[in-house]
Protein backbone atom coordinates (compact mmCIF):
# COMPACT_ATOMS: atom_id res chain seq x y z
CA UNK A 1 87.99 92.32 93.18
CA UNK A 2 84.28 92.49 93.68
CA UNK A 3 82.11 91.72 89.84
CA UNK A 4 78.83 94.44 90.78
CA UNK A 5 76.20 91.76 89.69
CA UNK A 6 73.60 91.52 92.42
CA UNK A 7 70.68 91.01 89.43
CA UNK A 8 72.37 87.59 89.01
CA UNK A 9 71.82 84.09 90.94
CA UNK A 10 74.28 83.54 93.92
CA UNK A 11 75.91 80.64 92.08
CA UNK A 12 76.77 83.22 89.03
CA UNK A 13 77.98 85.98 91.20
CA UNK A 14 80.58 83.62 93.17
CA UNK A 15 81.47 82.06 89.74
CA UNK A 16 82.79 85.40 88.11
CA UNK A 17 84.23 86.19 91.60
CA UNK A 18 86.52 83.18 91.76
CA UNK A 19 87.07 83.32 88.23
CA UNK A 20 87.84 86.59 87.96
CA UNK A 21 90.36 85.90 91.09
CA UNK A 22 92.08 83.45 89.93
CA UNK A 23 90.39 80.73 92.01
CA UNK A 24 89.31 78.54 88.72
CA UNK A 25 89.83 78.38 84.78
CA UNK A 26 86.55 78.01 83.71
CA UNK A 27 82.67 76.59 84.54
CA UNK A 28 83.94 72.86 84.21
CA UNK A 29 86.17 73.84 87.48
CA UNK A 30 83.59 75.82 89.04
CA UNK A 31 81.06 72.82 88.39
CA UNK A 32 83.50 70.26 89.60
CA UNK A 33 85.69 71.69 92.45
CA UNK A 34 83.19 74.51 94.21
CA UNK A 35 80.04 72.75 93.44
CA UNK A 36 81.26 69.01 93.85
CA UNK A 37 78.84 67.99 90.48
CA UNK A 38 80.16 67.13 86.88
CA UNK A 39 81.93 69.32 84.48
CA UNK A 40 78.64 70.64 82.72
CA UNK A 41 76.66 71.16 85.81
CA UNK A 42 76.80 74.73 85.52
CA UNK A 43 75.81 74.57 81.91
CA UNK A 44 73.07 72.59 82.48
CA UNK A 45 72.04 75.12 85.13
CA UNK A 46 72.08 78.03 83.06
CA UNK A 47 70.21 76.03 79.90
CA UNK A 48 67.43 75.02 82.37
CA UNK A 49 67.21 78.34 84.04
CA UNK A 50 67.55 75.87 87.84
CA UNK A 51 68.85 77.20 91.32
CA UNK A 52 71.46 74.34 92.57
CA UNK A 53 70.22 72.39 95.54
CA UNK A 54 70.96 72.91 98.88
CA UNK A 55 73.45 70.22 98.71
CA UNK A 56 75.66 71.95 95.94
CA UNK A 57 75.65 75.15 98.19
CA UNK A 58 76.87 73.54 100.65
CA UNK A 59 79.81 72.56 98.22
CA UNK A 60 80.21 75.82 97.17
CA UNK A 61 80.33 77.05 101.13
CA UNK A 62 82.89 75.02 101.81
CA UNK A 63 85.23 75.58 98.76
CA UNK A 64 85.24 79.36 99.52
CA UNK A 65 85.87 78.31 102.97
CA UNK A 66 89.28 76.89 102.04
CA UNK A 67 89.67 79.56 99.05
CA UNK A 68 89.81 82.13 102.30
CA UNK A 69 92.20 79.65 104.47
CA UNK A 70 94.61 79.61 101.28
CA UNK A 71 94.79 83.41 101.17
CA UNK A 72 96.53 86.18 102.75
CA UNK A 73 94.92 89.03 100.37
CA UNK A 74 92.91 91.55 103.19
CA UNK A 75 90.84 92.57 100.50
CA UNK A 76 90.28 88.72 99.08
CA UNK A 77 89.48 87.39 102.70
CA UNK A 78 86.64 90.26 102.79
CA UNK A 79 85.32 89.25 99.77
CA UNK A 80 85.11 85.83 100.43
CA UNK A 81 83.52 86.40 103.50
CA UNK A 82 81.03 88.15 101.98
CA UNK A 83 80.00 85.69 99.56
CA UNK A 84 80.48 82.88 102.19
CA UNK A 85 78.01 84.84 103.91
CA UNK A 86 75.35 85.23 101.35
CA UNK A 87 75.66 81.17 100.86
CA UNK A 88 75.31 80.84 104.33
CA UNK A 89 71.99 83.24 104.16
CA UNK A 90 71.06 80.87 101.48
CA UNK A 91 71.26 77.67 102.91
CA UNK A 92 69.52 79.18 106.26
C-alpha cells in the first residue's frame, strides 16, 4: 500500500510506508531499527525541521533491503523497491 505523500521528506514517506505495512509500531521503531539512531531520533528530526545524514540513510537502505528479503507480497516487493530506490537516489 503506497501513502501519496511526495510533498514530504524521504525519511517521512518510508516511515508511513512501513508503518502503514506493518513493518514497525511506531517512530521509536522507525528511529531505532530502520534508522539505527535512538528512540527519539525521528522526533528530534521533525522538532528541528533536519534531513538525517547520509549515514542514517544508509540505515534506512538497508532495513528496507531485508524488509523486501522477508516478503513474498508482489505488490510489497514493488513498493519497497521503489522507496529503496529513491534512498539510493539520495545517497548518490
Amino acid at each position: 500500500m503506497l501513502i501519496k505523500s511526495d510533498h514530504r521528506p524521504l525519511f517521512e514517506q518510508a516511515f508511513e510506508f512501513l508503518r502503514a505495512n506493518c513493518y514497525l509500531n511506531d517512530a521509536a521503531d522507525f528511529s531505532r531499527d530502520a534508522m539505527g539512531r535512538s528512540r527519539t531520533y525521528l522526533s528530534m528530526l521533525r522538532y528541528n525541521g533536519h534531513q538525517p545524514s547520509p549515514e542514517v540513510y544508509g540505515n534506512l537502505h538497508t532495513y528496507l533491503q531485508t524488509c523486501l528479503t522477508e516478503t513474498t507480497d508482489t505488490e510489497l516487493c514493488h513498493w519497497l523497491e521503489h522507496y529503496i530506490n529513491k534512498v539510493r537516489k539520495m545517497l548518490s
